[in-house]
C-alpha atoms as a PDB file:
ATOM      1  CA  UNK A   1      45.810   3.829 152.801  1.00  0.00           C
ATOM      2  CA  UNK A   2      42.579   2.180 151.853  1.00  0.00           C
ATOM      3  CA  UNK A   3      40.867   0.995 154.703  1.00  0.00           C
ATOM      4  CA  UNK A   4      43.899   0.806 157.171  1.00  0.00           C
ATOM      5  CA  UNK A   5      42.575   4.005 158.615  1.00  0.00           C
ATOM      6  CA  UNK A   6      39.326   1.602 159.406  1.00  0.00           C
ATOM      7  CA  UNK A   7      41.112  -1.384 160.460  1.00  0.00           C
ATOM      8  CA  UNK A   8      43.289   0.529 162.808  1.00  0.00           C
ATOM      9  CA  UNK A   9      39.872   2.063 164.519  1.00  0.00           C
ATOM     10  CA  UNK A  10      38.625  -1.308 164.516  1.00  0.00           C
ATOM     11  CA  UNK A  11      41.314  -2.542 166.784  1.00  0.00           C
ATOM     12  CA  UNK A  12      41.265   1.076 168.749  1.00  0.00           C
ATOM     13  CA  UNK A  13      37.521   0.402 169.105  1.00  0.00           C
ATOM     14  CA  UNK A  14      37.993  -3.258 170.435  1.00  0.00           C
ATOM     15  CA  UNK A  15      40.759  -1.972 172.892  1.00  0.00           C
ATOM     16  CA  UNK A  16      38.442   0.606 174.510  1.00  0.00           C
ATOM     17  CA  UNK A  17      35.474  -2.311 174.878  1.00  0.00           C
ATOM     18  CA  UNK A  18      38.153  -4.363 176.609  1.00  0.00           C
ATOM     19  CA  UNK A  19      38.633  -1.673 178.992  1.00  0.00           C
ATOM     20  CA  UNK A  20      42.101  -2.172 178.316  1.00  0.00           C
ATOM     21  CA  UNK A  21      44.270   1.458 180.019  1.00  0.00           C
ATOM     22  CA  UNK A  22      43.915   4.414 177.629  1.00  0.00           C
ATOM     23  CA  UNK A  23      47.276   4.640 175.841  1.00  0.00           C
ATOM     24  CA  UNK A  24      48.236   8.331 174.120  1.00  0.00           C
ATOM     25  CA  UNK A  25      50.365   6.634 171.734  1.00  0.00           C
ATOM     26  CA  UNK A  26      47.552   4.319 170.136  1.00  0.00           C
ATOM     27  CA  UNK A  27      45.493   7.097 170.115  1.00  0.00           C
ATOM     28  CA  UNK A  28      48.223   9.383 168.720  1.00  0.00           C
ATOM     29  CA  UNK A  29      48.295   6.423 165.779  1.00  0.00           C
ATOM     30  CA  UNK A  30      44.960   6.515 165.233  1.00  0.00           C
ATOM     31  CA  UNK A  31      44.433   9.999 164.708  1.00  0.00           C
ATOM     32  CA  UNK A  32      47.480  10.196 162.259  1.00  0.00           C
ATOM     33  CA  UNK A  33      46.414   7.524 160.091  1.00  0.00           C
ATOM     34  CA  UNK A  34      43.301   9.022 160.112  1.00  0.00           C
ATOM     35  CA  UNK A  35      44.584  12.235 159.026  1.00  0.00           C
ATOM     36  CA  UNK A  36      46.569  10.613 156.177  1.00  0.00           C
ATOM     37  CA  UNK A  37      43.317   8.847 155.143  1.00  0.00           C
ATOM     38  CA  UNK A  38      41.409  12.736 155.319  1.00  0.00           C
ATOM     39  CA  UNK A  39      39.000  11.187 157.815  1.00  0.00           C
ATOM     40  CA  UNK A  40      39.011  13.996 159.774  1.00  0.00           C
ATOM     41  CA  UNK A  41      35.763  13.336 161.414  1.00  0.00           C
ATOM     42  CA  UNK A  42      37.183  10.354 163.050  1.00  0.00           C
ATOM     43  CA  UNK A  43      39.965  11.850 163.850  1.00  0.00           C
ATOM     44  CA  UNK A  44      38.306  14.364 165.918  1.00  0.00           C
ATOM     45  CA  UNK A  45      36.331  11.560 167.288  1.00  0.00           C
ATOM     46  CA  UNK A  46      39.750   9.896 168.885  1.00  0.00           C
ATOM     47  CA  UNK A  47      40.703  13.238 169.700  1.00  0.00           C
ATOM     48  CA  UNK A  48      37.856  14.188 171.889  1.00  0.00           C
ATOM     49  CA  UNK A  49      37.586  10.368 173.401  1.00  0.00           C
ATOM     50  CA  UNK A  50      41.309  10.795 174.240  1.00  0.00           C
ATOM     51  CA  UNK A  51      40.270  14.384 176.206  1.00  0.00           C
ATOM     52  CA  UNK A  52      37.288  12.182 178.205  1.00  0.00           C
ATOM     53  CA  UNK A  53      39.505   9.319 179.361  1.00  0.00           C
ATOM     54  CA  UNK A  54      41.357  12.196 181.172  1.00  0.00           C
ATOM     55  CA  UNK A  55      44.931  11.962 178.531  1.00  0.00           C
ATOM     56  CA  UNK A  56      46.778  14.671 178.111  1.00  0.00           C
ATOM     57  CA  UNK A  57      47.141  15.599 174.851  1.00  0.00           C
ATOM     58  CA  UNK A  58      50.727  16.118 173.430  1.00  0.00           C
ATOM     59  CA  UNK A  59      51.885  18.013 170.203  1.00  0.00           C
ATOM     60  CA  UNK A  60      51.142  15.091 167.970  1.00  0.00           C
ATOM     61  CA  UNK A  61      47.796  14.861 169.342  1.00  0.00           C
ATOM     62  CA  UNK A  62      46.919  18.363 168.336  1.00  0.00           C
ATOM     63  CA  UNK A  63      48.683  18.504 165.284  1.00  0.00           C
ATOM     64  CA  UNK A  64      47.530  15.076 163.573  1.00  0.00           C
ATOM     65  CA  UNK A  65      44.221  16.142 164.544  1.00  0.00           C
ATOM     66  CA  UNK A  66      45.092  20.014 163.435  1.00  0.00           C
ATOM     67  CA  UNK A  67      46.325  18.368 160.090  1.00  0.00           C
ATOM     68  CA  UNK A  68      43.391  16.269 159.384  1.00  0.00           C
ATOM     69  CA  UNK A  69      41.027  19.154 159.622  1.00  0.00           C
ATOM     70  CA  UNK A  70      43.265  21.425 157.688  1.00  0.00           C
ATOM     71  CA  UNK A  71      43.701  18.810 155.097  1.00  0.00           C
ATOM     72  CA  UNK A  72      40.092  18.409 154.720  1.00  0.00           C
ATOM     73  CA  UNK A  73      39.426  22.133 154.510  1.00  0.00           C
ATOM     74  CA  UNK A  74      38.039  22.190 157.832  1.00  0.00           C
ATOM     75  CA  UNK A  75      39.118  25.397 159.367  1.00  0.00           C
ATOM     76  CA  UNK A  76      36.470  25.698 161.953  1.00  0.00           C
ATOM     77  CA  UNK A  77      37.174  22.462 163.892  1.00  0.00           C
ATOM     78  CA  UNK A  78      40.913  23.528 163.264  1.00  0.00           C
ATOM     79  CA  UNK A  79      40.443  27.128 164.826  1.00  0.00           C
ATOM     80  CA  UNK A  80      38.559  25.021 168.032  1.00  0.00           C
ATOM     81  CA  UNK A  81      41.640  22.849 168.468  1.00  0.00           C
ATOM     82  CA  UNK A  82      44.442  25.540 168.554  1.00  0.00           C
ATOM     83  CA  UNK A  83      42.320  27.626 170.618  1.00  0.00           C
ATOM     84  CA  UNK A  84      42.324  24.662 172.838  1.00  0.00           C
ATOM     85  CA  UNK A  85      45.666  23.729 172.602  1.00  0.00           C
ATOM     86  CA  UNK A  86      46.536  27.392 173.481  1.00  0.00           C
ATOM     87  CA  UNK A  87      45.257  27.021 176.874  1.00  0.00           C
END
C-alpha cells in the first residue's frame, strides 16, 4: 500500500477544506485503507471526524476502524469502539 493510505487522506483532507457534504462512504474508504496500511491512528482520526460531522456510523465504519486497532495491537482504542458501537 505504500503511501496510498496518505494520498487517499490527502484528497479526504482537501474534500473537508472544500466544505464539500460529509460522505460515509469516502470516509468508510479512508478508514479501510488505513487499516490495511496499520495506520490505525489515522484511522481513528476519520473515525471520530466522521462522529463530529454528525454521520452515522455503519458496520464498516466500526469494523475497519475495529480492525485497524486490532491489527495494530491496540486493544484499548478497540474495547472504546465496540463499547460505542454497542450503544
Amino acid at each position: 500500500l505504500g503511501q496510498q493510505w496518505a494520498a487517499a487522506l490527502h484528497v479526504w483532507r482537501a474534500m473537508a477544506q472544500q466544505q464539500f457534504e460529509p460522505c460515509l462512504n469516502l470516509d468508510n474508504s479512508v478508514i479501510s485503507i488505513c487499516e490495511k496500511a496499520r495506520q490505525w491512528r489515522v484511522a481513528l482520526a476519520v473515525f471520530r471526524r466522521l462522529l463530529l460531522q454528525r454521520l452515522v456510523p455503519d458496520d464498516i465504519s466500526f469494523h475497519t476502524a475495529i480492525g485497524a486497532c486490532f491489527n495494530a495491537g491496540q486493544f484499548r482504542p478497540m474495547h472504546g469502539l465496540v463499547d460505542h458501537m454497542e450503544q
